[in-house]
N, C-alpha and C. Protein backbone atom coordinates (compact mmCIF):
# COMPACT_ATOMS: atom_id res chain seq x y z
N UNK A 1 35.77 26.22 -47.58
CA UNK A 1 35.17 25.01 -47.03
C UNK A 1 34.03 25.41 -46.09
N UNK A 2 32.73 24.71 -46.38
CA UNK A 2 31.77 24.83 -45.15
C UNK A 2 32.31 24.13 -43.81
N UNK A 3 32.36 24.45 -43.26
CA UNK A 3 32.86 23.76 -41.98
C UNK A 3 31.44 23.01 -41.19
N UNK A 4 30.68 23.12 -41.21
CA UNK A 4 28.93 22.77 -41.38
C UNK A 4 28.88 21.62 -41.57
N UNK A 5 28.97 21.76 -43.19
CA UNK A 5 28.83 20.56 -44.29
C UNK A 5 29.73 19.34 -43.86
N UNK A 6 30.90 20.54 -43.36
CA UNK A 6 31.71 19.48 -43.66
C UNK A 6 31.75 18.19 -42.68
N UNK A 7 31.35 19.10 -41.37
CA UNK A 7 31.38 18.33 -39.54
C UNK A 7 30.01 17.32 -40.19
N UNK A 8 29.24 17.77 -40.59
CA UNK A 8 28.17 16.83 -40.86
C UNK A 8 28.50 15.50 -41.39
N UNK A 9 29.12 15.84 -42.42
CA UNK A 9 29.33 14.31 -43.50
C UNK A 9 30.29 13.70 -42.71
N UNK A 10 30.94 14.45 -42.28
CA UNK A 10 32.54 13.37 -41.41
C UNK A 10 31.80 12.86 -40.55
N UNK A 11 30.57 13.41 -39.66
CA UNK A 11 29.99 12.56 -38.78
C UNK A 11 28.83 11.45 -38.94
N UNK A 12 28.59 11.66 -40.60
CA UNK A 12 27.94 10.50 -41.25
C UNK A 12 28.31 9.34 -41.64
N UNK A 13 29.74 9.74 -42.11
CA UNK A 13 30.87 8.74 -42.50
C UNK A 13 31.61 7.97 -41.33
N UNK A 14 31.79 8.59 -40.11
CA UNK A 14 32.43 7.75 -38.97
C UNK A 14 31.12 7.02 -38.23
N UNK A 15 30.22 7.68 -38.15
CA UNK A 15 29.03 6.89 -37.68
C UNK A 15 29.00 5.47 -38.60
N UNK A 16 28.63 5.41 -39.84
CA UNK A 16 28.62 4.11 -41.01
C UNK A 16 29.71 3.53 -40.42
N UNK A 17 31.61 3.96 -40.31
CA UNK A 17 32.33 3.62 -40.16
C UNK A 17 32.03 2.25 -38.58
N UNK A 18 31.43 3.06 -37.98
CA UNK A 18 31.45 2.44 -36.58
C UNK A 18 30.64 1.59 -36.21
N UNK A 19 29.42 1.63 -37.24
CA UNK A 19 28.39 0.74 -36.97
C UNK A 19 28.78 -0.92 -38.00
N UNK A 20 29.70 -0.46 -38.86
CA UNK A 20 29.79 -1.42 -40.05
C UNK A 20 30.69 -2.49 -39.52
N UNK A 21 31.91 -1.86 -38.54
CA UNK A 21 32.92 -2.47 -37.86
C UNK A 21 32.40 -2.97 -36.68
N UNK A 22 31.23 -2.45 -36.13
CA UNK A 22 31.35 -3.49 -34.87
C UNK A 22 30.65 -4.73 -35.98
N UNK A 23 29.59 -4.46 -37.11
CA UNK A 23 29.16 -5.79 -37.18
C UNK A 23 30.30 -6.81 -37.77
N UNK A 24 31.04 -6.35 -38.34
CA UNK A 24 31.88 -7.51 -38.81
C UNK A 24 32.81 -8.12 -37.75
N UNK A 25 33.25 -7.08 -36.79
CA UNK A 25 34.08 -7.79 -35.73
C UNK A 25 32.67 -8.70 -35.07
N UNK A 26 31.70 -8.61 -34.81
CA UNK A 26 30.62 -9.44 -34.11
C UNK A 26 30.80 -11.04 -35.15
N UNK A 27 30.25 -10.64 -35.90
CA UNK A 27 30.62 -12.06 -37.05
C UNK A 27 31.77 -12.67 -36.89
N UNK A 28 33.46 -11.95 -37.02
CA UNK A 28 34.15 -13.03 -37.14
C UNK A 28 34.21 -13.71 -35.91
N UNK A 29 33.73 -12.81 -34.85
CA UNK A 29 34.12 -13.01 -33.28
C UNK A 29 32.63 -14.77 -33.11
N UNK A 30 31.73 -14.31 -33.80
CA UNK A 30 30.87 -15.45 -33.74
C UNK A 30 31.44 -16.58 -34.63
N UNK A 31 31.96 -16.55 -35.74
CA UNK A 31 32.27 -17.50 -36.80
C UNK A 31 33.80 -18.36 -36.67
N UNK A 32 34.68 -17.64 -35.17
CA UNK A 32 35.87 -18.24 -35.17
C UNK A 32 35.59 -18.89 -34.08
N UNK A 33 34.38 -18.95 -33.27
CA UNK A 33 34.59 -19.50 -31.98
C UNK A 33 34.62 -19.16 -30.96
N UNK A 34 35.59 -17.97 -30.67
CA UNK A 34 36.10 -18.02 -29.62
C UNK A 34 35.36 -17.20 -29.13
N UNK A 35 35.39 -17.91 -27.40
CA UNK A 35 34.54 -17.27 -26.52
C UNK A 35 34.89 -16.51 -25.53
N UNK A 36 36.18 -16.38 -25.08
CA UNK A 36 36.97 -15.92 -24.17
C UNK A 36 38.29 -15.53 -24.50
N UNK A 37 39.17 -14.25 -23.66
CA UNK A 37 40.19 -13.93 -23.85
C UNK A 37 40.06 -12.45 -25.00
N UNK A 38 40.32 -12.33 -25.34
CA UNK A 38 41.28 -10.67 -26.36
C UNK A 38 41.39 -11.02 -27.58
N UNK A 39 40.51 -10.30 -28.53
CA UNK A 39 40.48 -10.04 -29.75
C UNK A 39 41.73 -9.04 -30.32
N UNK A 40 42.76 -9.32 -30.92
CA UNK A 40 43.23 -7.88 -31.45
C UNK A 40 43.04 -7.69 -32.58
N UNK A 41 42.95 -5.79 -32.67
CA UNK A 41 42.71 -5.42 -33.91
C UNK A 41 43.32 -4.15 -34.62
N UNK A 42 43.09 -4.11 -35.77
CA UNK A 42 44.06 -3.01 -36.17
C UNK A 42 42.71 -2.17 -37.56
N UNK A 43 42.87 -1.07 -37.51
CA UNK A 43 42.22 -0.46 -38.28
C UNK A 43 43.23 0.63 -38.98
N UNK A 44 43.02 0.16 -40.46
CA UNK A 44 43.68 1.33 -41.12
C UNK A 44 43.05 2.66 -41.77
N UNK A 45 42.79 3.61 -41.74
CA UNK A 45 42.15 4.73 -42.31
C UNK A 45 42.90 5.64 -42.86
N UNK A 46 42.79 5.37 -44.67
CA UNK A 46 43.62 6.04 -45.61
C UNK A 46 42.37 7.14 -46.28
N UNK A 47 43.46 8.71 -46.50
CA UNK A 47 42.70 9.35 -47.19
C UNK A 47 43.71 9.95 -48.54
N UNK A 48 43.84 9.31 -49.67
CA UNK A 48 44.71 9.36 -50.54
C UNK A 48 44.68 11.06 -51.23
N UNK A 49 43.87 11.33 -51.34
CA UNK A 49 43.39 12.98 -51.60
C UNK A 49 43.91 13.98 -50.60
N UNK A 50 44.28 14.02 -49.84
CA UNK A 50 44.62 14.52 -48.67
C UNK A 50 46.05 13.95 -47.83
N UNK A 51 46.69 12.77 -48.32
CA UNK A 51 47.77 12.39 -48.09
C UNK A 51 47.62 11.53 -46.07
N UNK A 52 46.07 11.38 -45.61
CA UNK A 52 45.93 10.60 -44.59
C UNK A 52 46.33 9.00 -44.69
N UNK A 53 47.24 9.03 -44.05
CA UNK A 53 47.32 7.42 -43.42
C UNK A 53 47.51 7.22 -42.04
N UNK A 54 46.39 7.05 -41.16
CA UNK A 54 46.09 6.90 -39.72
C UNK A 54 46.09 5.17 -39.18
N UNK A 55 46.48 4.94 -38.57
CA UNK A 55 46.46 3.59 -37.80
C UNK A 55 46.36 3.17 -37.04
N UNK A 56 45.19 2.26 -36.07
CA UNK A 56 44.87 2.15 -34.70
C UNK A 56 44.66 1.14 -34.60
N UNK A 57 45.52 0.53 -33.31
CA UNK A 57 45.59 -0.70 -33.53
C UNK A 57 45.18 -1.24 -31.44
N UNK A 58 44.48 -2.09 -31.34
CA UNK A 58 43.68 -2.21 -30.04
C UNK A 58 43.37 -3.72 -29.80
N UNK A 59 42.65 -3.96 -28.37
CA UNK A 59 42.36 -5.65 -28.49
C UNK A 59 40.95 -5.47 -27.38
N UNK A 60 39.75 -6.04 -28.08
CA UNK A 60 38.91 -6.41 -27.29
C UNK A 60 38.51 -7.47 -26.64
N UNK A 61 38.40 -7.25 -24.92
CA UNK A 61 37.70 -7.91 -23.98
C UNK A 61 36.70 -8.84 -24.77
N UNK A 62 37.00 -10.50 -24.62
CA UNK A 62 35.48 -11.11 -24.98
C UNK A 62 35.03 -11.51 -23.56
N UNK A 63 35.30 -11.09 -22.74
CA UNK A 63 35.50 -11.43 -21.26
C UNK A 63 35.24 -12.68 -20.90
């Protein structure tokens, strides 16, 4: 394994990952209304090739 290659793409892929998720949490957070109080959320990240199933689960401040 390049370890290079590899730090690279994982940090291409969580970058996309992070930019893609705030926009959709922005949308539903605009499209349900609500203006105040705690969003919760849960993110699942499966890697079936590798036998990953990670789960994080959190609540954001709409203050």
């Amino acid at each position: 394994m390049d370890d290079e290659k590899f730090n690279m793409s994982m940090r291409k892929f969580l970058k996309q990952v992070g930019v893609t998720s705030q926009q959709q949490i922005e949308k539903a957070v605009r499209d349900s209304g609500k203006s105040s109080g705690t969003v919760a959320v849960k993110v699942v990240l499966s890697g079936p090739d590798v036998g990953l199933e990670h789960t994080v689960e959190g609540e954001i401040d709409l203050g």
